[in-house]
PDB file of N, CA and C in Angstrom:
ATOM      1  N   UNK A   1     204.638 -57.232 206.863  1.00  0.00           N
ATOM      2  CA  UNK A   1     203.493 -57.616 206.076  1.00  0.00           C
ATOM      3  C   UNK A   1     203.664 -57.076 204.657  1.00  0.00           C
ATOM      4  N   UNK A   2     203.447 -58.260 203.726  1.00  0.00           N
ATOM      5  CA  UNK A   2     203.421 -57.890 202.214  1.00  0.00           C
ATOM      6  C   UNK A   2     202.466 -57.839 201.562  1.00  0.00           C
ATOM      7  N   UNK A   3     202.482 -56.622 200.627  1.00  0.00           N
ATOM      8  CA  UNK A   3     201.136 -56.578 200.339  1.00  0.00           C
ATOM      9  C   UNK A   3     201.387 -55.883 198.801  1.00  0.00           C
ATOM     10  N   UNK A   4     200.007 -56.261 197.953  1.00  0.00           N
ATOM     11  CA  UNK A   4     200.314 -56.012 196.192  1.00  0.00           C
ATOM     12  C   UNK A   4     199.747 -54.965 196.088  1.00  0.00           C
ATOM     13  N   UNK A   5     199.060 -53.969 197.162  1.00  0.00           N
ATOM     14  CA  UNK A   5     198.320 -53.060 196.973  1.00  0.00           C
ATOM     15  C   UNK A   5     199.342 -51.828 196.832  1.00  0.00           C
ATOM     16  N   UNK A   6     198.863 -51.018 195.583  1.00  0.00           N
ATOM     17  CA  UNK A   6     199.364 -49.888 195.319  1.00  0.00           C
ATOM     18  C   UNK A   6     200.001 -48.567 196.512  1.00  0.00           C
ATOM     19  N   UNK A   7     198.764 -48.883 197.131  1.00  0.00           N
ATOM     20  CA  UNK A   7     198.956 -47.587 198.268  1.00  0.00           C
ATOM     21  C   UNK A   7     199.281 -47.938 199.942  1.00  0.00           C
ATOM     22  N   UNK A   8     198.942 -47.503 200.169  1.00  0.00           N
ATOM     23  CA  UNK A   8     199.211 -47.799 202.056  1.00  0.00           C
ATOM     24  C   UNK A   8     197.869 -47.629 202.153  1.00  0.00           C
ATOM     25  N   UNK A   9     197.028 -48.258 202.841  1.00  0.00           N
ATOM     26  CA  UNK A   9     195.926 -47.905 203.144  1.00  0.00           C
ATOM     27  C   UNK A   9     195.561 -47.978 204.893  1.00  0.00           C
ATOM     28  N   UNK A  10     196.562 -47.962 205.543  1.00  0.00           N
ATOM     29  CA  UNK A  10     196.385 -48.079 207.240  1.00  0.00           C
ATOM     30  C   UNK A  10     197.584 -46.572 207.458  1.00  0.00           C
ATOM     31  N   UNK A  11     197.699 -46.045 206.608  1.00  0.00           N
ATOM     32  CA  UNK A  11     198.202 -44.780 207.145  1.00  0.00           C
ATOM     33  C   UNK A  11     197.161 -43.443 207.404  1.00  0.00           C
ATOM     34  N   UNK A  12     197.916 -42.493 208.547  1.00  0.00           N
ATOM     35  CA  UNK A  12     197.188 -41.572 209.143  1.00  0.00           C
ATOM     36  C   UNK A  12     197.550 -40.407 207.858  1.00  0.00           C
ATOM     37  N   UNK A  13     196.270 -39.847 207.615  1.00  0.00           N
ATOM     38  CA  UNK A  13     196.496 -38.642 206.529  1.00  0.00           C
ATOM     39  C   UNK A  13     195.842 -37.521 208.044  1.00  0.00           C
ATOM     40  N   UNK A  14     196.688 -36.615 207.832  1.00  0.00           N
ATOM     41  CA  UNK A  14     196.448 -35.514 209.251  1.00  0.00           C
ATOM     42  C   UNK A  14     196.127 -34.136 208.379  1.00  0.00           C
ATOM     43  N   UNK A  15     194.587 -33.998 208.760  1.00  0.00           N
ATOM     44  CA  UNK A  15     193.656 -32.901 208.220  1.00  0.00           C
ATOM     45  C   UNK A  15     194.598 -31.597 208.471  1.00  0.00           C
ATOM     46  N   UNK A  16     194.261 -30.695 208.013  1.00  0.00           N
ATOM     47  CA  UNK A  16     194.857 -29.414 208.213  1.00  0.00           C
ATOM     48  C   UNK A  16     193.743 -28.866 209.077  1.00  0.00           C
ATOM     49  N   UNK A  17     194.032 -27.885 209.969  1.00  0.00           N
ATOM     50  CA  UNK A  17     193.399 -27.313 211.435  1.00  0.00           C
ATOM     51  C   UNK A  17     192.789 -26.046 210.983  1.00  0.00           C
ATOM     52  N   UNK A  18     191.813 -25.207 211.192  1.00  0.00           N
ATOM     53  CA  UNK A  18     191.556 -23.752 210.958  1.00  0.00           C
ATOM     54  C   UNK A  18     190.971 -23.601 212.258  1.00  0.00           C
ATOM     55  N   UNK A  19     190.797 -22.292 212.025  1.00  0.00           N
ATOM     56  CA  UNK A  19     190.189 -21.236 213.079  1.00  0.00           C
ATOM     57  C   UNK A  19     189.848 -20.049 212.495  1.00  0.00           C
ATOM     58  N   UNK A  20     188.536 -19.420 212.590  1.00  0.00           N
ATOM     59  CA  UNK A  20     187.558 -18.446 211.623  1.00  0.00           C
ATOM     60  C   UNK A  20     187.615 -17.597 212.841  1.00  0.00           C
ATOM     61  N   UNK A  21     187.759 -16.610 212.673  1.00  0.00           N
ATOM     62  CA  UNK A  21     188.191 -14.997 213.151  1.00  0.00           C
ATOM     63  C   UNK A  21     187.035 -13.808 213.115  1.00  0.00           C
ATOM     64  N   UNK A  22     186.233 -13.799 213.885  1.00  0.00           N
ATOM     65  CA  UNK A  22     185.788 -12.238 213.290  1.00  0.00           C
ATOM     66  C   UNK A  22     185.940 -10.744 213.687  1.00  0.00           C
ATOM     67  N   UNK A  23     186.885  -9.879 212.784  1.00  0.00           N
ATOM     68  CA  UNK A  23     186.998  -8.772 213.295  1.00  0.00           C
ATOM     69  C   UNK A  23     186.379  -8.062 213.385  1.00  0.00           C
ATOM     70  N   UNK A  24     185.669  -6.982 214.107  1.00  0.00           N
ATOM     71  CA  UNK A  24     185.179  -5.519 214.046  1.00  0.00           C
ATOM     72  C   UNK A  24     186.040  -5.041 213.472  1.00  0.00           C
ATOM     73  N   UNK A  25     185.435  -3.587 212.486  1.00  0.00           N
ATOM     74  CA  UNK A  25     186.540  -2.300 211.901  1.00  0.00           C
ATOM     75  C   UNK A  25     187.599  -1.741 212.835  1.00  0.00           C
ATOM     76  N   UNK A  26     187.285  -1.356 213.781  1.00  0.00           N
ATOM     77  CA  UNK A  26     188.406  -0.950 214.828  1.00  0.00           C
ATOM     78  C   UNK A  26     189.626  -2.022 214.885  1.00  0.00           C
ATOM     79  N   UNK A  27     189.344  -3.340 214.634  1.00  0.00           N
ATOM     80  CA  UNK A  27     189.976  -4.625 214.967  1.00  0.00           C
ATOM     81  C   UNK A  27     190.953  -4.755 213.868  1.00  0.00           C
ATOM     82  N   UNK A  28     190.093  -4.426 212.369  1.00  0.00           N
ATOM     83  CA  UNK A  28     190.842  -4.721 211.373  1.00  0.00           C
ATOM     84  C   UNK A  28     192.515  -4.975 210.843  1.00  0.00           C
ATOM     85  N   UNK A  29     193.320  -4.089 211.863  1.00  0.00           N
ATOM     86  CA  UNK A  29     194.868  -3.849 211.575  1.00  0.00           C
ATOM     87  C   UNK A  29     195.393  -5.141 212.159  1.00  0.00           C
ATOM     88  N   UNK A  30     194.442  -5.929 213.072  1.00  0.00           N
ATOM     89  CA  UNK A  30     195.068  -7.240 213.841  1.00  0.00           C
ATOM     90  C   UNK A  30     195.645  -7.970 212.215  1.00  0.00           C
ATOM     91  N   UNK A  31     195.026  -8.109 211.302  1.00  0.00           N
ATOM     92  CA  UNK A  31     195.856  -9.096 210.293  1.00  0.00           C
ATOM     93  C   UNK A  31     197.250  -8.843 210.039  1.00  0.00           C
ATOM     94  N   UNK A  32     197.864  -7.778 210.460  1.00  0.00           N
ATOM     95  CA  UNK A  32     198.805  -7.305 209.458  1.00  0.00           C
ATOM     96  C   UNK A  32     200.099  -8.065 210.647  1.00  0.00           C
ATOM     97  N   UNK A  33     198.929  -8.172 212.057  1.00  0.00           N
ATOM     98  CA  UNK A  33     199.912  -8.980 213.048  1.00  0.00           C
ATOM     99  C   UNK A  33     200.051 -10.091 212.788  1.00  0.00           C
ATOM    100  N   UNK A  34     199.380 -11.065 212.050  1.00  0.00           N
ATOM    101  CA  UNK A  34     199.053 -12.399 211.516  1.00  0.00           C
ATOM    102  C   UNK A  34     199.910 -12.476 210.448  1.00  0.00           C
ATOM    103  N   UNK A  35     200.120 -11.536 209.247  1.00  0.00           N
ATOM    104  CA  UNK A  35     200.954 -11.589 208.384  1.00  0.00           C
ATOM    105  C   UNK A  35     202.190 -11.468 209.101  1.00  0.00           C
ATOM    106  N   UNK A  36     203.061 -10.484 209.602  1.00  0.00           N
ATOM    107  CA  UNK A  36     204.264 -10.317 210.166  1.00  0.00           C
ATOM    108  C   UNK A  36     204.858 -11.506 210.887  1.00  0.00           C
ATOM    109  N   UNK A  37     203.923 -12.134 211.545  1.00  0.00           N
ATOM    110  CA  UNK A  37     204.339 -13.235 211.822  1.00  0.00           C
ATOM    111  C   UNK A  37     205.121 -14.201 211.198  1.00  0.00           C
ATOM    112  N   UNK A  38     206.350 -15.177 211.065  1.00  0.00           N
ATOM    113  CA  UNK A  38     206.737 -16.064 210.726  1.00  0.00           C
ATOM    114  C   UNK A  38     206.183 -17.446 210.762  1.00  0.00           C
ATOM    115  N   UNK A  39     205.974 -17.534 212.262  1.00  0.00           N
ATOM    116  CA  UNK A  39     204.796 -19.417 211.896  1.00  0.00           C
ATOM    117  C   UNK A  39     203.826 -18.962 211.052  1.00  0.00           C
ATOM    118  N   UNK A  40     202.484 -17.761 211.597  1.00  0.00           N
ATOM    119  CA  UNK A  40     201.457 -17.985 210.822  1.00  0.00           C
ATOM    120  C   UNK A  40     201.363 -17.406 209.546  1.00  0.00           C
ATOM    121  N   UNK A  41     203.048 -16.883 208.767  1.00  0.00           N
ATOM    122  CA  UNK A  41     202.289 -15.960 207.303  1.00  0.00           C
ATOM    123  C   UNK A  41     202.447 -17.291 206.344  1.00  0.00           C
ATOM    124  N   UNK A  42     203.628 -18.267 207.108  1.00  0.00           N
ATOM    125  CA  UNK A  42     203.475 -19.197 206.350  1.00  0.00           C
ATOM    126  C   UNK A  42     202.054 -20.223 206.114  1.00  0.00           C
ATOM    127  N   UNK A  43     201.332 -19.672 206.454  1.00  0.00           N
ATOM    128  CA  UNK A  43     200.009 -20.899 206.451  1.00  0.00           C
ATOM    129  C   UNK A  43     199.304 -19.674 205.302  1.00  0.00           C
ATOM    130  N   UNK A  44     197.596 -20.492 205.541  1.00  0.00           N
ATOM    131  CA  UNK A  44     197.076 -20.155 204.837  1.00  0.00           C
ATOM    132  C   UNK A  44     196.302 -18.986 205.896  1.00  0.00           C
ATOM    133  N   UNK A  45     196.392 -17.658 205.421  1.00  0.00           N
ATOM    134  CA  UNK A  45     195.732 -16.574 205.787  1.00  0.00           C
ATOM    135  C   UNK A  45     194.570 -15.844 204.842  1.00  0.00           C
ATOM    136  N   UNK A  46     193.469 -15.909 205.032  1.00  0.00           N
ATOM    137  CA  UNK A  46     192.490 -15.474 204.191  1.00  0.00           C
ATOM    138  C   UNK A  46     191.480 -14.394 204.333  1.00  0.00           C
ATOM    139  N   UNK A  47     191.315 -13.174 204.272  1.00  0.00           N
ATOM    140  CA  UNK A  47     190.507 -12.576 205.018  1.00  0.00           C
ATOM    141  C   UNK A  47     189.301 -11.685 203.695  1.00  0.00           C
ATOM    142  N   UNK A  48     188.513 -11.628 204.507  1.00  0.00           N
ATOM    143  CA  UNK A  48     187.221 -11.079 203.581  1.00  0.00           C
ATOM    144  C   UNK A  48     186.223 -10.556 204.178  1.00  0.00           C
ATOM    145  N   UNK A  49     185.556  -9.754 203.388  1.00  0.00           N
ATOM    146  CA  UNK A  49     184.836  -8.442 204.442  1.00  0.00           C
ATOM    147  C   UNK A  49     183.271  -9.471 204.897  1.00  0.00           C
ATOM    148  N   UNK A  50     182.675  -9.532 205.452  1.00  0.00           N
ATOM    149  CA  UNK A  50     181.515  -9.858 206.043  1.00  0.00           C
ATOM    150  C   UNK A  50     180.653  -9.574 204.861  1.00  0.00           C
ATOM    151  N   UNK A  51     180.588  -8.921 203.836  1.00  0.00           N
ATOM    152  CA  UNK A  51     179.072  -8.369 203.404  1.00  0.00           C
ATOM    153  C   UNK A  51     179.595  -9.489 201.906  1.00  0.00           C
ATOM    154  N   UNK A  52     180.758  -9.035 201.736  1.00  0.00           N
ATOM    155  CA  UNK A  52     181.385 -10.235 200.376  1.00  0.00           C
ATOM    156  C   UNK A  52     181.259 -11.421 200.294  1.00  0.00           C
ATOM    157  N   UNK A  53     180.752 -12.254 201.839  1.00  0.00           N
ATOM    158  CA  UNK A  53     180.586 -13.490 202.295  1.00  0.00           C
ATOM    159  C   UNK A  53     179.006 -13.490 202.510  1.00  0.00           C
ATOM    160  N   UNK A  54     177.983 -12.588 202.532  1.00  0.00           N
ATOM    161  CA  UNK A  54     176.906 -12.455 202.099  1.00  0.00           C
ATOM    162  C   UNK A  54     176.576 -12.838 203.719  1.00  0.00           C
ATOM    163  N   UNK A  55     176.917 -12.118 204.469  1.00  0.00           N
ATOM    164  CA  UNK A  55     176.953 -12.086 206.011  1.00  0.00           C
ATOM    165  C   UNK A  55     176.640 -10.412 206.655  1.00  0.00           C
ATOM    166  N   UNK A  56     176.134 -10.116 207.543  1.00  0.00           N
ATOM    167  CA  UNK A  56     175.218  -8.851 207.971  1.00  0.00           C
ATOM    168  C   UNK A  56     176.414  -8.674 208.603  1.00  0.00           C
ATOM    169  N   UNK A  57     176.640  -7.335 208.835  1.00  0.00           N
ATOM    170  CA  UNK A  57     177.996  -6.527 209.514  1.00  0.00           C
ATOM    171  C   UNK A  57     178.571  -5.722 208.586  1.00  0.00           C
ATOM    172  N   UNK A  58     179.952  -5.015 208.637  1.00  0.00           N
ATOM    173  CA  UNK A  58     180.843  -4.456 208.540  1.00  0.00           C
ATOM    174  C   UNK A  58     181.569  -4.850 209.231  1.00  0.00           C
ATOM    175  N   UNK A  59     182.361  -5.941 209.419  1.00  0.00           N
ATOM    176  CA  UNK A  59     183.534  -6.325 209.850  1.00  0.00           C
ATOM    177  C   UNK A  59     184.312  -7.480 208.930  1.00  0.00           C
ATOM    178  N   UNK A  60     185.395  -7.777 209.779  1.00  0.00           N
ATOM    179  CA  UNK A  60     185.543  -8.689 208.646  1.00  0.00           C
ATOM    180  C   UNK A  60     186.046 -10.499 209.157  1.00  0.00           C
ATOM    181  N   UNK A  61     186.144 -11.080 208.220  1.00  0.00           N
ATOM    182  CA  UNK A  61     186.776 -12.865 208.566  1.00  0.00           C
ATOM    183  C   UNK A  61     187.987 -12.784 208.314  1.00  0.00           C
ATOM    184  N   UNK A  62     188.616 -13.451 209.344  1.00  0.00           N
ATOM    185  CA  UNK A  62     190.085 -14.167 208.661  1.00  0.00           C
ATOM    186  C   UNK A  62     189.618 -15.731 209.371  1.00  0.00           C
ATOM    187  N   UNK A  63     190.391 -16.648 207.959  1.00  0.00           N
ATOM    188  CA  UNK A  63     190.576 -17.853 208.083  1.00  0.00           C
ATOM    189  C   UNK A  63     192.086 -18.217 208.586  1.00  0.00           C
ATOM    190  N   UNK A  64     192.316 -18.740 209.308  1.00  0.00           N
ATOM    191  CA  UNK A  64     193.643 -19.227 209.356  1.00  0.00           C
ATOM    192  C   UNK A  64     193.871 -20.517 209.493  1.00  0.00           C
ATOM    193  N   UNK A  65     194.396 -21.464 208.800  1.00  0.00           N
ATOM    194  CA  UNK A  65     194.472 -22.844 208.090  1.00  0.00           C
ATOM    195  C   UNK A  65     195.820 -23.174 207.931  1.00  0.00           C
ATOM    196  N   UNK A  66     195.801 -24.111 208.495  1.00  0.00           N
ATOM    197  CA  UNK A  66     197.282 -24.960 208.130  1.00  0.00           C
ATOM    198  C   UNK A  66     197.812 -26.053 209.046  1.00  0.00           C
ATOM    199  N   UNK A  67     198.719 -26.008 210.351  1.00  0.00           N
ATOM    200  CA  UNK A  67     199.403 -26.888 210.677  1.00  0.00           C
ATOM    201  C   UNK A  67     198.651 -26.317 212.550  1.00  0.00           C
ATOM    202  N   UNK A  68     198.493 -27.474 213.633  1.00  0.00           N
ATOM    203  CA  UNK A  68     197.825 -27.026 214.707  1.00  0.00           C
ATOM    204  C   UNK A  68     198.928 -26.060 215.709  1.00  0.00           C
ATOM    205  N   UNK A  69     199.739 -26.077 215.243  1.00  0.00           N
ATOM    206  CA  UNK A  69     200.892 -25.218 216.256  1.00  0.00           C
ATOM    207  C   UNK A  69     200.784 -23.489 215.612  1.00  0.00           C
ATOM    208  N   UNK A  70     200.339 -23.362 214.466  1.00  0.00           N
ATOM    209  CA  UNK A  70     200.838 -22.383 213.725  1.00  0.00           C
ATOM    210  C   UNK A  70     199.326 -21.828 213.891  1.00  0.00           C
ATOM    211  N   UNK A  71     198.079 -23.277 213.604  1.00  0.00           N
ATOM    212  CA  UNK A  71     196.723 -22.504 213.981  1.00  0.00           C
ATOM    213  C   UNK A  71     196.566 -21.782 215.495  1.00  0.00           C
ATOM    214  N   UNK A  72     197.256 -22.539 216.504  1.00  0.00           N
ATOM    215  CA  UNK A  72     197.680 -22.262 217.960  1.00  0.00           C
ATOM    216  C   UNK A  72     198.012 -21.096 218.337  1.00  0.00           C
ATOM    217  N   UNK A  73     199.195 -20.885 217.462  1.00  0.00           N
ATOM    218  CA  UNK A  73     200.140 -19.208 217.498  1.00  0.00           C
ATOM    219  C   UNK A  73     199.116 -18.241 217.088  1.00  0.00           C
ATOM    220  N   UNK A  74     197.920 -18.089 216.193  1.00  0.00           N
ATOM    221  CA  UNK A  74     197.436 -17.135 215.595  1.00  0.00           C
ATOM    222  C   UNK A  74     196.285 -16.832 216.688  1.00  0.00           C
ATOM    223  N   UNK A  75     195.978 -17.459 217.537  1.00  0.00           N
ATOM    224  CA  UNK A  75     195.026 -17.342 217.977  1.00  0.00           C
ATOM    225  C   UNK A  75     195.870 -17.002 219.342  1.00  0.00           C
ATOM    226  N   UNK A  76     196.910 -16.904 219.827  1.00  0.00           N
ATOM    227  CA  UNK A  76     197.551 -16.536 220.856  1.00  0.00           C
ATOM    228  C   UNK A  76     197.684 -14.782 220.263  1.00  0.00           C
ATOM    229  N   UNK A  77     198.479 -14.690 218.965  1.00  0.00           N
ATOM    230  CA  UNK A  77     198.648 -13.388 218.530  1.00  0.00           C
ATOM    231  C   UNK A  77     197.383 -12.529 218.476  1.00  0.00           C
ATOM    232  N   UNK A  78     196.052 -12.918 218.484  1.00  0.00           N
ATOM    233  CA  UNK A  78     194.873 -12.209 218.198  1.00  0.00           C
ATOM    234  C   UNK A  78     194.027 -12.430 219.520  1.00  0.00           C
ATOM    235  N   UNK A  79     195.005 -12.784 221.013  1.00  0.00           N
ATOM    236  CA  UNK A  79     194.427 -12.450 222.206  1.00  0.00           C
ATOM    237  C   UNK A  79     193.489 -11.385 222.250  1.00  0.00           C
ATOM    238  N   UNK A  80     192.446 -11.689 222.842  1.00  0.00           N
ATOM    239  CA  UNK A  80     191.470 -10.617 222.932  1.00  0.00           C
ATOM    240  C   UNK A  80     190.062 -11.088 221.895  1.00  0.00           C
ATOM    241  N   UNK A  81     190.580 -12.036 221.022  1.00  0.00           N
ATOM    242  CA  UNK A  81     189.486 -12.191 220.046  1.00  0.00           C
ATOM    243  C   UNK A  81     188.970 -13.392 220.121  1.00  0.00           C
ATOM    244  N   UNK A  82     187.863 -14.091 220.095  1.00  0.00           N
ATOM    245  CA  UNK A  82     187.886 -15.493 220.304  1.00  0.00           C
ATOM    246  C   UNK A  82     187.377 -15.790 219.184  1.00  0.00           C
ATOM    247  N   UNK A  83     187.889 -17.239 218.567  1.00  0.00           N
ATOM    248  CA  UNK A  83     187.552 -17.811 217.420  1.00  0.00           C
ATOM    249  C   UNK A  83     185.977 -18.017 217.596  1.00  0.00           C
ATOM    250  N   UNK A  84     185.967 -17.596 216.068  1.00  0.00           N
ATOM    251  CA  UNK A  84     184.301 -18.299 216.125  1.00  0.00           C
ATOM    252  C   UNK A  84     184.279 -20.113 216.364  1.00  0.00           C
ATOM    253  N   UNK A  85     183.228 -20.351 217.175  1.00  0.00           N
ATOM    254  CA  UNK A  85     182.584 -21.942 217.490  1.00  0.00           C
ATOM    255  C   UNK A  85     181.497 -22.695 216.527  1.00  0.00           C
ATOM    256  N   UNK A  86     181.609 -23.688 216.400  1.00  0.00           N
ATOM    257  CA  UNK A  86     180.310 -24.778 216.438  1.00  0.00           C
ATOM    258  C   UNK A  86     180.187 -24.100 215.271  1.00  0.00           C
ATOM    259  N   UNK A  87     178.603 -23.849 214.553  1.00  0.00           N
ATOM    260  CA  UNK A  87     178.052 -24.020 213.636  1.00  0.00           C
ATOM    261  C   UNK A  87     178.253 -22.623 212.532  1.00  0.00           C
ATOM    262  N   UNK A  88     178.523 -21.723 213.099  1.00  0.00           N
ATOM    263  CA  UNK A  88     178.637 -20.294 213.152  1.00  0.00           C
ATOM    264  C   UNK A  88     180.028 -20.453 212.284  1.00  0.00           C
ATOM    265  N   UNK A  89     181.215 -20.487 213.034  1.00  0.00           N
ATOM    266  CA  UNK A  89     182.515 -21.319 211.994  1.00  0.00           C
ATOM    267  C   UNK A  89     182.321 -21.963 210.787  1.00  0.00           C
ATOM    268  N   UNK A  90     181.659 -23.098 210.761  1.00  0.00           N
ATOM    269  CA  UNK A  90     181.241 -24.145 210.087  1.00  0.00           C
ATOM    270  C   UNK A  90     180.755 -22.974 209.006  1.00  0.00           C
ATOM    271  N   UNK A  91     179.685 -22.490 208.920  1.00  0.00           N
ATOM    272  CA  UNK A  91     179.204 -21.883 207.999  1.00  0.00           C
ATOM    273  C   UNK A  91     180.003 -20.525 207.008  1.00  0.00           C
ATOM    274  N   UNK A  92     180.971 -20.109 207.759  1.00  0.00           N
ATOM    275  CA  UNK A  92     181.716 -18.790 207.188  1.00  0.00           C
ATOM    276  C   UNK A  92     182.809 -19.928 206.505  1.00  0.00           C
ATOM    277  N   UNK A  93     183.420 -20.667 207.481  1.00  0.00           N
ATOM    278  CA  UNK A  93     184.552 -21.827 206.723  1.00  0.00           C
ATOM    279  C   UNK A  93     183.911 -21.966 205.382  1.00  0.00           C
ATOM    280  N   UNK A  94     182.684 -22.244 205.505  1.00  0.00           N
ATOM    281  CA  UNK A  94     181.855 -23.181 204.188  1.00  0.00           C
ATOM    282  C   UNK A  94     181.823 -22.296 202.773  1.00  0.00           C
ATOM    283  N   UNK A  95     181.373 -20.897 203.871  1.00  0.00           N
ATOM    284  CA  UNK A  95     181.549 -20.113 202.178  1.00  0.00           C
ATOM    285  C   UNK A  95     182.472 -19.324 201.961  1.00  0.00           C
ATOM    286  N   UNK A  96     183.886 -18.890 202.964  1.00  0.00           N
ATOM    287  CA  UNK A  96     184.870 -19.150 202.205  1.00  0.00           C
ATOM    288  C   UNK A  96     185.265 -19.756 201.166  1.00  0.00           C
ATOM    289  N   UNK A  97     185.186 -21.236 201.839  1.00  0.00           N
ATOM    290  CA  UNK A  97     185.997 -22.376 200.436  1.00  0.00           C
ATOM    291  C   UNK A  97     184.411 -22.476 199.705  1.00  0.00           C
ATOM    292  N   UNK A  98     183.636 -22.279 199.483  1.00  0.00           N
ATOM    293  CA  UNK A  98     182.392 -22.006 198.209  1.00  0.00           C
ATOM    294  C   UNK A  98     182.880 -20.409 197.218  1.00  0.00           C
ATOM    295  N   UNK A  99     183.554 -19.974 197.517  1.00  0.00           N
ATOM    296  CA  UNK A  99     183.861 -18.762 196.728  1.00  0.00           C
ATOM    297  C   UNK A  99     185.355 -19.246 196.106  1.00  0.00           C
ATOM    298  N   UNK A 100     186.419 -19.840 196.998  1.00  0.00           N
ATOM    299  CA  UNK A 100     187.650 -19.917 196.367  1.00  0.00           C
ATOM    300  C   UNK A 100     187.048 -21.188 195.449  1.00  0.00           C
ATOM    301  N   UNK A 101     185.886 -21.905 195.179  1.00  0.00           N
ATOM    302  CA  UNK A 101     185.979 -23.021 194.396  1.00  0.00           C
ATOM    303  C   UNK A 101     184.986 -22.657 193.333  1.00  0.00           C
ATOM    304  N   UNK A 102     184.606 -21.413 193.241  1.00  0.00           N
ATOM    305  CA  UNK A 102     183.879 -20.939 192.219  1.00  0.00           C
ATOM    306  C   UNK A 102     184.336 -19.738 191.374  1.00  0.00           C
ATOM    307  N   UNK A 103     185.816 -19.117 192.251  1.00  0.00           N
ATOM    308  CA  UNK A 103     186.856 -18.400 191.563  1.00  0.00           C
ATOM    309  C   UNK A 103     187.386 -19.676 190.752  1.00  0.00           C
ATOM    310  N   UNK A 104     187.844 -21.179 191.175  1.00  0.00           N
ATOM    311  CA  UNK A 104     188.638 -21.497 190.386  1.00  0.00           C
ATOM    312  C   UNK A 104     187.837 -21.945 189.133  1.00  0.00           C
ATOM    313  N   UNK A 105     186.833 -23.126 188.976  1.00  0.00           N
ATOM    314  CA  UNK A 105     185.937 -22.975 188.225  1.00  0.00           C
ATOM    315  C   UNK A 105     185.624 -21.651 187.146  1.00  0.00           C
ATOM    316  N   UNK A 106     185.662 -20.776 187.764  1.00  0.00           N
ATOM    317  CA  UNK A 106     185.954 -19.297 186.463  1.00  0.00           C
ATOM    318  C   UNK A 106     187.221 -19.501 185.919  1.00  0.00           C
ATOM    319  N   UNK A 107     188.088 -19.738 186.132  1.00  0.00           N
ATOM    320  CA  UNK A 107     189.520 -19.705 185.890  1.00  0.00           C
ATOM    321  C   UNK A 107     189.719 -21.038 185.240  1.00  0.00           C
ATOM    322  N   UNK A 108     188.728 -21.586 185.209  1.00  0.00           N
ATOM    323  CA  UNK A 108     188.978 -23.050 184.174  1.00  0.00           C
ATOM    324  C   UNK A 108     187.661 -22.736 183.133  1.00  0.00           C
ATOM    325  N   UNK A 109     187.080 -22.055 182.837  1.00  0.00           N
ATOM    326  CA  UNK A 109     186.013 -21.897 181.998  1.00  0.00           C
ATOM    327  C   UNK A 109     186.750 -20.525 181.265  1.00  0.00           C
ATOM    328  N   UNK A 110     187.703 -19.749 181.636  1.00  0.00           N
ATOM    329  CA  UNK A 110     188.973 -18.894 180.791  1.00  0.00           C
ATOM    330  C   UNK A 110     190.121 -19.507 180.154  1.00  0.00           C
ATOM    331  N   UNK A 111     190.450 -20.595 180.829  1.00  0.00           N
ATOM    332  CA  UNK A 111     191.935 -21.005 180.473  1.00  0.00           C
ATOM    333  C   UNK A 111     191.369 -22.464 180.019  1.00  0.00           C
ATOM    334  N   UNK A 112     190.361 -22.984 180.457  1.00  0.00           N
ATOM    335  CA  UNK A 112     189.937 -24.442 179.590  1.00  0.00           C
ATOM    336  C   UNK A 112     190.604 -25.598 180.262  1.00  0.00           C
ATOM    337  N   UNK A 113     190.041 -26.249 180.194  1.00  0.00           N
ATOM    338  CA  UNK A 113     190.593 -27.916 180.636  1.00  0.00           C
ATOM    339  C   UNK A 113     192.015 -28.426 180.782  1.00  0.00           C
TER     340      UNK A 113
END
């Protein structure tokens, strides 16, 4: 089939996968197992304290984002912990990426257009 259109438009674009983490303080050193790792240091690893995310606790989030085998592995390496679910996720995911998009926004109101 020939077609004048610029793009492909019947192709699969494949979302990137996460899984939101929450540690207790005692828990905290689990990242450094997440970093050491080879599948998962290559992804996106993000972690931030609970109170910085404007969330009640002393513990902290890791995001882990990227490819579903590598989201798979991190959550095998952090046995014992279960990903946060449902709406609870949804909301820490949310203001994660609401802070990395209001760091960048600063960083374009310094460096300009």
């Amino acid at each position: 089939m020939k077609t004048n259109e610029p793009f492909i438009t019947d192709a699969v674009v494949r979302r990137d996968v996460y899984r939101v983490f929450r540690l207790t303080p005692a828990q905290a050193d689990q990242v450094n197992v997440l970093t050491a790792d080879d599948v998962v240091s290559r992804q996106s690893v993000t972690v931030r304290d609970a109170k910085s995310l404007g969330l009640k606790g002393d513990g902290r989030y890791v995001v882990v984002e990227g490819s579903e085998a590598a989201v798979a592995r991190a959550t095998e390496l952090l046995k014992g912990i279960s990903p946060l679910k449902g709406a609870e996720a949804e909301d820490v995911y949310r203001r994660f990426r609401s802070q990395d998009e209001q760091a960048a926004s600063g960083m374009g109101l310094i460096f300009g257009p």
